[in-house]
Protein backbone atom coordinates (compact mmCIF):
# COMPACT_ATOMS: atom_id res chain seq x y z
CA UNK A 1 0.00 0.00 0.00
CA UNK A 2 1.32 3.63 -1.02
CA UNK A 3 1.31 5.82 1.76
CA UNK A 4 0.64 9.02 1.57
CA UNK A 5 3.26 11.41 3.36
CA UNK A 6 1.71 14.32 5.39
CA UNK A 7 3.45 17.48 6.42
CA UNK A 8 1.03 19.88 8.82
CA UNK A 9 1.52 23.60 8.85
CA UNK A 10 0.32 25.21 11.85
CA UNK A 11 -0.15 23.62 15.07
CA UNK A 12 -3.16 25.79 16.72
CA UNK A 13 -6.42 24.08 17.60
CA UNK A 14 -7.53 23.16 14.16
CA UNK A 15 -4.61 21.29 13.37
CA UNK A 16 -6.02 18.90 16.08
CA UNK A 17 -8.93 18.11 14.08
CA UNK A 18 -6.65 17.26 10.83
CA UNK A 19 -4.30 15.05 12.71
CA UNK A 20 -7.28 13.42 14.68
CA UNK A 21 -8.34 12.69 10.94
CA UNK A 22 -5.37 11.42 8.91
CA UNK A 23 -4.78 9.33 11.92
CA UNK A 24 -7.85 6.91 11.26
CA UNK A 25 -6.23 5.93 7.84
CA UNK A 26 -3.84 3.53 7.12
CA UNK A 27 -2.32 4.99 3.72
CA UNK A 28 -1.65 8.04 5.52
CA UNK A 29 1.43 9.15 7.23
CA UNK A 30 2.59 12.02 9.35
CA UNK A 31 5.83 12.76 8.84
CA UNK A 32 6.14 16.68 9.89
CA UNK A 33 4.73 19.59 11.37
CA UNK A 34 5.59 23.43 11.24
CA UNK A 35 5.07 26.16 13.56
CA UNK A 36 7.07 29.45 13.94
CA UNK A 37 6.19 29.17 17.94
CA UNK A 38 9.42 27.33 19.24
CA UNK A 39 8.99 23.99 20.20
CA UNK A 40 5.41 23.95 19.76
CA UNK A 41 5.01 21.42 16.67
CA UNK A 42 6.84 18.94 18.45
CA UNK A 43 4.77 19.11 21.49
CA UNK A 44 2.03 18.87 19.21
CA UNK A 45 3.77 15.83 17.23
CA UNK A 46 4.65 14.20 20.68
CA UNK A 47 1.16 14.37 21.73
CA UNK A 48 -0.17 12.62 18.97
CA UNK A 49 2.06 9.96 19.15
CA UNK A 50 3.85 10.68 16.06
CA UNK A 51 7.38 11.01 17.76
CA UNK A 52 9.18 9.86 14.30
CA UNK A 53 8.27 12.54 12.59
CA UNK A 54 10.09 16.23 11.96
CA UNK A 55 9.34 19.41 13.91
CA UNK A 56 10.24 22.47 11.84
CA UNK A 57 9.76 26.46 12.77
CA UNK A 58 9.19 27.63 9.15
CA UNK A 59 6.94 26.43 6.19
CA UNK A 60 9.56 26.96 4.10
CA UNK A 61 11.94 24.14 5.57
CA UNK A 62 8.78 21.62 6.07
CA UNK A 63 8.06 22.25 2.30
CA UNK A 64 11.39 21.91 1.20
CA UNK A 65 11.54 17.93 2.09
CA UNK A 66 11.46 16.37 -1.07
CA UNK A 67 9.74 13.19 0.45
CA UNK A 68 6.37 14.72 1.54
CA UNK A 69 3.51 14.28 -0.96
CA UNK A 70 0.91 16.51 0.67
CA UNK A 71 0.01 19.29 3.23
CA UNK A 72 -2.36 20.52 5.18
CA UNK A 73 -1.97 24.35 5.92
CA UNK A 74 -3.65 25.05 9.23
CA UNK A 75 -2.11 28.53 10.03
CA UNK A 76 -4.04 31.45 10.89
CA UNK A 77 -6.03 33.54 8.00
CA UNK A 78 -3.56 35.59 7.16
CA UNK A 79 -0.95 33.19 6.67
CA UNK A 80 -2.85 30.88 4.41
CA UNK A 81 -1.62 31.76 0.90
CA UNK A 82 2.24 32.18 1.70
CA UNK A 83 2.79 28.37 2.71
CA UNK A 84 0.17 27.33 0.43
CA UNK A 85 2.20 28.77 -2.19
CA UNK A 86 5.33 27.24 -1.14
CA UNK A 87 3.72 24.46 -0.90
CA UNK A 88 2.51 24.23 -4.56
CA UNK A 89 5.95 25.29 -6.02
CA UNK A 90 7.57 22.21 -4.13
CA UNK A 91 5.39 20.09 -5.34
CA UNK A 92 3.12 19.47 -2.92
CA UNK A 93 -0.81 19.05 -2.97
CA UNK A 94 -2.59 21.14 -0.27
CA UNK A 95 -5.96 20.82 2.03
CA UNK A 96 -6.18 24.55 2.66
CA UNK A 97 -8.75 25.83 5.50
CA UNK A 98 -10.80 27.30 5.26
CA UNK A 99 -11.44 30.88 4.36
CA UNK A 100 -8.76 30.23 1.24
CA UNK A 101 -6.95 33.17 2.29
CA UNK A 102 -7.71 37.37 3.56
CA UNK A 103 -7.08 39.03 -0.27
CA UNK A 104 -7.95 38.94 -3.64
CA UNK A 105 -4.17 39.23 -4.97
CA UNK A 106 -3.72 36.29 -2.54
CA UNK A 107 -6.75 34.37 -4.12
CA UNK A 108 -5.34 34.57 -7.70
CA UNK A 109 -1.51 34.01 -6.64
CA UNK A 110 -2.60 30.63 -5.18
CA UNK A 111 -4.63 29.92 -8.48
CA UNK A 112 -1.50 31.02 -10.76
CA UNK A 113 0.41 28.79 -8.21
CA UNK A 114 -1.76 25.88 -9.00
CA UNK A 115 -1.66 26.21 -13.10
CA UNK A 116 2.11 26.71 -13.27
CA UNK A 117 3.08 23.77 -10.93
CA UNK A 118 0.20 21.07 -12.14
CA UNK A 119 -0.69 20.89 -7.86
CA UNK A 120 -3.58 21.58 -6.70
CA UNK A 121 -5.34 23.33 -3.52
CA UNK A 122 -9.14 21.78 -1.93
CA UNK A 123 -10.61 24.09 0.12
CA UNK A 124 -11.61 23.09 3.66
CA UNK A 125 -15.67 23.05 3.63
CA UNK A 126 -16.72 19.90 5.65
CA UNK A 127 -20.55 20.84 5.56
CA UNK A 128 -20.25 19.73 1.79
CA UNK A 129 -20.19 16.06 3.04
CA UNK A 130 -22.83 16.54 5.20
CA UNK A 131 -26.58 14.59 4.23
CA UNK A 132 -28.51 18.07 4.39
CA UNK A 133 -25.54 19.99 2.26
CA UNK A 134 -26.52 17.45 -0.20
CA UNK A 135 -29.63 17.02 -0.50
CA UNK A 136 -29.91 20.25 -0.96
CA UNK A 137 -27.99 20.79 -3.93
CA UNK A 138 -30.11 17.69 -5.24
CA UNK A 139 -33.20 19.78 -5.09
CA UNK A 140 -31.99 22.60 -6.78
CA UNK A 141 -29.89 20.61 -9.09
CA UNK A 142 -33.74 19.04 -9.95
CA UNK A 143 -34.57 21.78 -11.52
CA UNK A 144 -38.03 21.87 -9.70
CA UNK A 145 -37.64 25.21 -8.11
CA UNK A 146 -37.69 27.23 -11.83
CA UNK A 147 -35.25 29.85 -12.30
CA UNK A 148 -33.46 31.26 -8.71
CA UNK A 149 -34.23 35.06 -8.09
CA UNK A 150 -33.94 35.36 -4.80
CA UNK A 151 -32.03 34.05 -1.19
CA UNK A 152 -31.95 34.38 2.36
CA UNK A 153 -28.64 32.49 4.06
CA UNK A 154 -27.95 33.10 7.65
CA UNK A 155 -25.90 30.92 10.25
CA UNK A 156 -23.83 31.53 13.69
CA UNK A 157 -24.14 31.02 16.93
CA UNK A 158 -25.79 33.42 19.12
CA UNK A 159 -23.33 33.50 21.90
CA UNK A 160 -19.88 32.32 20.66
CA UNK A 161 -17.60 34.54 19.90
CA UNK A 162 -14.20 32.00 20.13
CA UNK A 163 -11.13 34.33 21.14
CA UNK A 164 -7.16 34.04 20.75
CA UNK A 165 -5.87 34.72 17.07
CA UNK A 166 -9.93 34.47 15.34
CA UNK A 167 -10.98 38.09 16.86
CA UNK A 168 -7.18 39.25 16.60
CA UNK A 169 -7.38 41.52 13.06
CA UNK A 170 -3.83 40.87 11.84
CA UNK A 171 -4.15 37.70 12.40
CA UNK A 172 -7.46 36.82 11.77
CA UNK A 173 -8.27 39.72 9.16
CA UNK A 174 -11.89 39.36 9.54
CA UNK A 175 -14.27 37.97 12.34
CA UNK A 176 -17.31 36.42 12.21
CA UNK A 177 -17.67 36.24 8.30
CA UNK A 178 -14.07 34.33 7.99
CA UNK A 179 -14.81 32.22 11.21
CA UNK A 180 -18.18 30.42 9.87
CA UNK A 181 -20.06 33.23 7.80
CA UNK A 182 -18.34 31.93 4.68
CA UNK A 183 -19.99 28.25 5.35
CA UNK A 184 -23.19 30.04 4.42
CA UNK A 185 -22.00 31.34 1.56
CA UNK A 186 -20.79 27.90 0.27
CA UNK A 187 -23.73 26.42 1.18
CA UNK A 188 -26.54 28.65 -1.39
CA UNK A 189 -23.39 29.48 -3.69
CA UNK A 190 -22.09 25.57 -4.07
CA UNK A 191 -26.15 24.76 -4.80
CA UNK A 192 -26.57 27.45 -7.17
CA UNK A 193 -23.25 25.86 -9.20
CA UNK A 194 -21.12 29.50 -7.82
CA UNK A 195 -23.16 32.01 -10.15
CA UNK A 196 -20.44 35.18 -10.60
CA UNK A 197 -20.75 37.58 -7.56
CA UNK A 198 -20.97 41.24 -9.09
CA UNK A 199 -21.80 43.88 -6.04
CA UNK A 200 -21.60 43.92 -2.22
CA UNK A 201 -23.66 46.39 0.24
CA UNK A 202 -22.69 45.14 3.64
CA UNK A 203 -22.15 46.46 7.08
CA UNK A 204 -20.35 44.86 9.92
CA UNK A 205 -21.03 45.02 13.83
CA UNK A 206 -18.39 44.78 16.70
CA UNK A 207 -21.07 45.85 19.45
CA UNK A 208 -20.47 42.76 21.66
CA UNK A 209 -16.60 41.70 20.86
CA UNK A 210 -15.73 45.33 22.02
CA UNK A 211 -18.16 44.75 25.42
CA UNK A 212 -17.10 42.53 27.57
CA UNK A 213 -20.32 40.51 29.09
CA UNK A 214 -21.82 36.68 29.24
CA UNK A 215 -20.88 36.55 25.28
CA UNK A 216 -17.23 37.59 25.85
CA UNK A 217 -14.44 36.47 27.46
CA UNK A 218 -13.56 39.57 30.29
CA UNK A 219 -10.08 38.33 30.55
CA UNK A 220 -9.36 39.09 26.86
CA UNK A 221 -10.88 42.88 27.15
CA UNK A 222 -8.60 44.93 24.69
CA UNK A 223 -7.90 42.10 22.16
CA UNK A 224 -10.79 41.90 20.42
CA UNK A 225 -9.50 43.96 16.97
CA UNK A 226 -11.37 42.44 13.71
CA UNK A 227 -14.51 44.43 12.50
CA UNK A 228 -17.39 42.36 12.77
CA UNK A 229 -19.00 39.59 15.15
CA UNK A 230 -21.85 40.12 13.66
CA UNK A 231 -22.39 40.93 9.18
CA UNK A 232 -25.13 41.36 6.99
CA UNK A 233 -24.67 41.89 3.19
CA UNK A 234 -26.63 42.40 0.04
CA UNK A 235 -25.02 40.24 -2.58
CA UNK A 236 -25.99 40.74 -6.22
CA UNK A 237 -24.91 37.79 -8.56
CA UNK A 238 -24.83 36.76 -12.54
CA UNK A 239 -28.31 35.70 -13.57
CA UNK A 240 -30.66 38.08 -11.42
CA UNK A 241 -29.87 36.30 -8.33
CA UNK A 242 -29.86 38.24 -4.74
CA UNK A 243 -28.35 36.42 -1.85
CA UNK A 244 -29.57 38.28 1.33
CA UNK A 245 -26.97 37.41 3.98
CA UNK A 246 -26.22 37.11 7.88
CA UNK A 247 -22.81 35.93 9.70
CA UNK A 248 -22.95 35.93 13.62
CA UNK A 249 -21.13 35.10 16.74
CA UNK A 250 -23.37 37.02 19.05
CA UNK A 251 -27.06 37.96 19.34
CA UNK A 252 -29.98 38.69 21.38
CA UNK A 253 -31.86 36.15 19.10
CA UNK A 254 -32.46 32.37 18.38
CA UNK A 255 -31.34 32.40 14.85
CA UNK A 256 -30.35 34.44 11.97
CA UNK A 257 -33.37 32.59 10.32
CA UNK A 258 -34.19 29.92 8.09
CA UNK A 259 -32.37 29.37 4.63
CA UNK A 260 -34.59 30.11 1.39
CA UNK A 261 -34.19 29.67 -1.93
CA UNK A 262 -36.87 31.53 -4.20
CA UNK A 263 -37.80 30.41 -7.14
CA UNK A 264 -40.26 31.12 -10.05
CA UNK A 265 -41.72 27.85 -9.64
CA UNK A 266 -41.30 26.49 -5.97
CA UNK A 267 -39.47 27.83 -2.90
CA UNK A 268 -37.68 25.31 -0.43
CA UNK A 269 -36.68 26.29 2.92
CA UNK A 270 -34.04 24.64 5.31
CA UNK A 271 -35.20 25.56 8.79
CA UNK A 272 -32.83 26.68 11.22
CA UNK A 273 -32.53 25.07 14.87
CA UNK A 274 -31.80 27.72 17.78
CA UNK A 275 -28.24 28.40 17.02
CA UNK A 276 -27.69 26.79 13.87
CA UNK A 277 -23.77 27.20 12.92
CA UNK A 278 -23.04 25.46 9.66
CA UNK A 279 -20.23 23.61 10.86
CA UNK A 280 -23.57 21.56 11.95
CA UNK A 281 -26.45 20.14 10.61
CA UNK A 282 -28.78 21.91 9.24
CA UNK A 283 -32.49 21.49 10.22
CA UNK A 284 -35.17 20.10 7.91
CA UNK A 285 -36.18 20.33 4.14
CA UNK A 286 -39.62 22.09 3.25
CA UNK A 287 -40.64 22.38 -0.26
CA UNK A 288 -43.32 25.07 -0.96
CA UNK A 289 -45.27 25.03 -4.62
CA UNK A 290 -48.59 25.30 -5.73
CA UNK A 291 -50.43 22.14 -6.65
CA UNK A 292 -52.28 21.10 -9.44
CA UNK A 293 -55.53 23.43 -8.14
CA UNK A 294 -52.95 26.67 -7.46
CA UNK A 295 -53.30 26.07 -3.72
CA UNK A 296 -49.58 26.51 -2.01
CA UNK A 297 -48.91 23.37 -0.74
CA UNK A 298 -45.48 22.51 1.93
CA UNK A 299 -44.30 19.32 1.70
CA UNK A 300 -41.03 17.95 4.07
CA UNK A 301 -38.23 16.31 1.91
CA UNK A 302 -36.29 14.02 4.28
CA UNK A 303 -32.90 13.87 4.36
CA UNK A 304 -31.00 10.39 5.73
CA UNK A 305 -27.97 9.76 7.50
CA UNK A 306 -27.47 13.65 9.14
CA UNK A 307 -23.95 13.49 10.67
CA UNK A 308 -21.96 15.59 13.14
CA UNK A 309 -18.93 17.59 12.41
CA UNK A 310 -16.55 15.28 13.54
CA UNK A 311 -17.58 12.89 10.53
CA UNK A 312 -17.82 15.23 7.67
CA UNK A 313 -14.43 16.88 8.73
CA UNK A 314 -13.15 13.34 8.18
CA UNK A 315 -14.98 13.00 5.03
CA UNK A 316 -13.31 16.69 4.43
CA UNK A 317 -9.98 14.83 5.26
CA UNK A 318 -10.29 11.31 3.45
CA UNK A 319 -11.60 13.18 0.40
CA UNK A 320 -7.80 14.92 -0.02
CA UNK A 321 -6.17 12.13 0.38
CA UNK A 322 -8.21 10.39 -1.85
CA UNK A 323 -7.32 12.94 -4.62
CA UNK A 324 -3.79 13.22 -4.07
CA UNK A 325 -3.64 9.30 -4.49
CA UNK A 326 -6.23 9.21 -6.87
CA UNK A 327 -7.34 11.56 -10.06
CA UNK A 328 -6.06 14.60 -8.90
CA UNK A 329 -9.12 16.58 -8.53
CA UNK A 330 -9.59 18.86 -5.74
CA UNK A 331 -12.87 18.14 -4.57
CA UNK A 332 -13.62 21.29 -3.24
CA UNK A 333 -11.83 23.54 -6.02
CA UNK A 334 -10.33 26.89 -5.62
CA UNK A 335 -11.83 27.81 -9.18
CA UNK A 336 -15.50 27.58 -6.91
CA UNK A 337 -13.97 29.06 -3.72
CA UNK A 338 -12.55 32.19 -5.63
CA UNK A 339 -16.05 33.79 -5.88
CA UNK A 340 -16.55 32.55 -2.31
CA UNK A 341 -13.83 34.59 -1.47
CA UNK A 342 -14.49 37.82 -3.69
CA UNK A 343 -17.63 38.12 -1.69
CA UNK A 344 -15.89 38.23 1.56
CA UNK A 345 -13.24 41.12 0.28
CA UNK A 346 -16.01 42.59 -0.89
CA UNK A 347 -17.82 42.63 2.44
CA UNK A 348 -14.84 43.60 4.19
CA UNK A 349 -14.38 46.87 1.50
CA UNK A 350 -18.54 47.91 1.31
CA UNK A 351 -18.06 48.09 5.04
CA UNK A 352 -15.00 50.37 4.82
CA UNK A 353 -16.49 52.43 2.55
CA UNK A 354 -20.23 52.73 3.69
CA UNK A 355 -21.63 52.23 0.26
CA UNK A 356 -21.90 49.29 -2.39
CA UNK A 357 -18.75 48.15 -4.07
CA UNK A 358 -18.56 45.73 -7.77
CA UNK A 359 -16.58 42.75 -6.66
CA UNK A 360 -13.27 42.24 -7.53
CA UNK A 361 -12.42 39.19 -10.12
């Protein structure tokens, strides 16, 4: 059996959950990790029982080790696209988190990256291998809603903003809407088949990140530096499509509301539970069309074998490693995650701005 040779880069708390992952397979191997703390990717090698394997302070020396096939790049947002890059140009594949990286420039050097070496970079978007993510896409793909005019996508939590280097701006770059906002934005965008984004008219909201109460940690007062723990944006897209969106981390409500697609000739709606993140499930299917007599009828599409996040992040994982041994597809493309992306830097300038802004391509 091939194995395939895993370097990690960045050992913070998501690294855990790719490690945790590659460790259930037997054609993978870990074989190093990077972080520019000192000794802190060897702690983290040590503690997963991979004491064989190399601890390195740089990307740049983890990449350069001609005998690793693939990495994961686990760093904070900001640092995404440099190892990535190095990465690529060493040959490696890469499982990049997710958001794919803080800039547009960014976003098309790791595409250029990708077309001059022959590598290629998946995107890391575990609610795709979820049963609701799916059968979602399945309805629309049907064709039975008509032609798409019109959506609502929310998801958050309503008291969790998470701390450390996510609410730290250069680190993090953005909050909320980098953190689990752009999971919404796969979700409608990935159904739709990634229509071009065109404009943005958001706003972003700081008001509880900046207050210390229940929804914030009061021993991190004063570090709380990105722009937003709460967005909403106005997205207009290539054939007269509107996404109304929400991104939040803290609220005085249940929800940001249920997920809707309208179309000309049925609506479906995936309901929300209190606190819906989508990073989790999300809640049931309703159909909504007229029947036969025009009387607007709601019928519940069921949706079989719902999983947690621990099992589509390893679905997230096995996927990548079933590429880079495989076909050499990305499953989760940057040419999809691009647009994905252009709607977050879009946010991010509309906000700066005050007004609406044509996204960036």
């Amino acid at each position: 059996m091939k194995k395939l040779r895993i370097g990690i880069i960045g050992t913070g708390w998501i690294a855990c959950r790719h490690i945790d992952a590659y460790k259930q397979f037997d054609d993978v191997e870990i074989v190093a990790a990077a972080d520019i703390v000192p000794g802190k990717a060897r702690e983290f090698l040590d503690h997963y029982g991979c004491t064989d394997a190399d601890a390195y302070e740089t990307h740049e020396e983890l990449c350069a080790r001609e005998d690793i096939d693939a990495v994961s790049v686990c760093t904070y947002n900001s640092q995404h696209a440099a190892p990535a890059i190095c990465a690529l140009e060493h040959g490696k594949d890469v499982l990049l988190e997710k958001p794919m990286c803080v800039t547009m420039d960014e976003a098309r050097a790791i595409r250029e990256a990708e077309a001059r070496t022959g590598h290629f970079v998946t995107v890391g978007f575990q609610p795709r291998y979820g049963a609701n993510f799916k059968k979602i896409k399945e309805v629309v793909d049907s064709g039975v809603l008509g032609q798409i005019y019109y959506v609502v996508v929310g998801g958050g939590r309503v008291m969790g903003i998470p701390g450390h280097t996510y609410v730290q701006k250069d680190k993090a770059v953005v909050g909320a809407v980098g953190d689990i906002g752009c999971y919404g934005l796969d979700l409608v965008m990935s159904a739709m088949g990634y229509p071009k984004p065109q404009t943005v008219s958001a706003k972003l909201f700081a008001h509880f990140g900046e207050t210390p109460s229940k929804y914030w940690d009061k021993n991190q007062i004063g570090k709380f530096t990105v722009d937003d723990d709460f967005a909403a944006a106005l997205i207009r897209c290539e054939g007269d499509i509107v996404i109304d969106y929400r991104a939040s981390w803290a609220m005085h409500m249940d929800t940001t509301g249920d997920t809707m697609f309208f179309g000309t000739d049925a609506g479906l709606k995936v309901k929300a539970p209190v606190g819906c993140c989508w990073d989790s499930e999300a809640g049931d299917l309703v159909l909504i069309k007229d029947d036969e007599n025009g009387v607007q009828t709601q019928t519940v599409i069921p949706v079989e074998g719902t999983e947690e996040d621990e099992f589509m992040f390893e679905k997230k994982v096995r996927a990548f490693v079933d590429a880079c041994l495989g076909d050499k597809i990305p499953p989760i493309p940057t040419s999809q995650i691009i647009y994905n992306q252009a709607i977050i830097d879009g946010i991010i300038r509309s906000n700066a701005c005050g007004g609406e802004v044509a996204v960036d391509l």
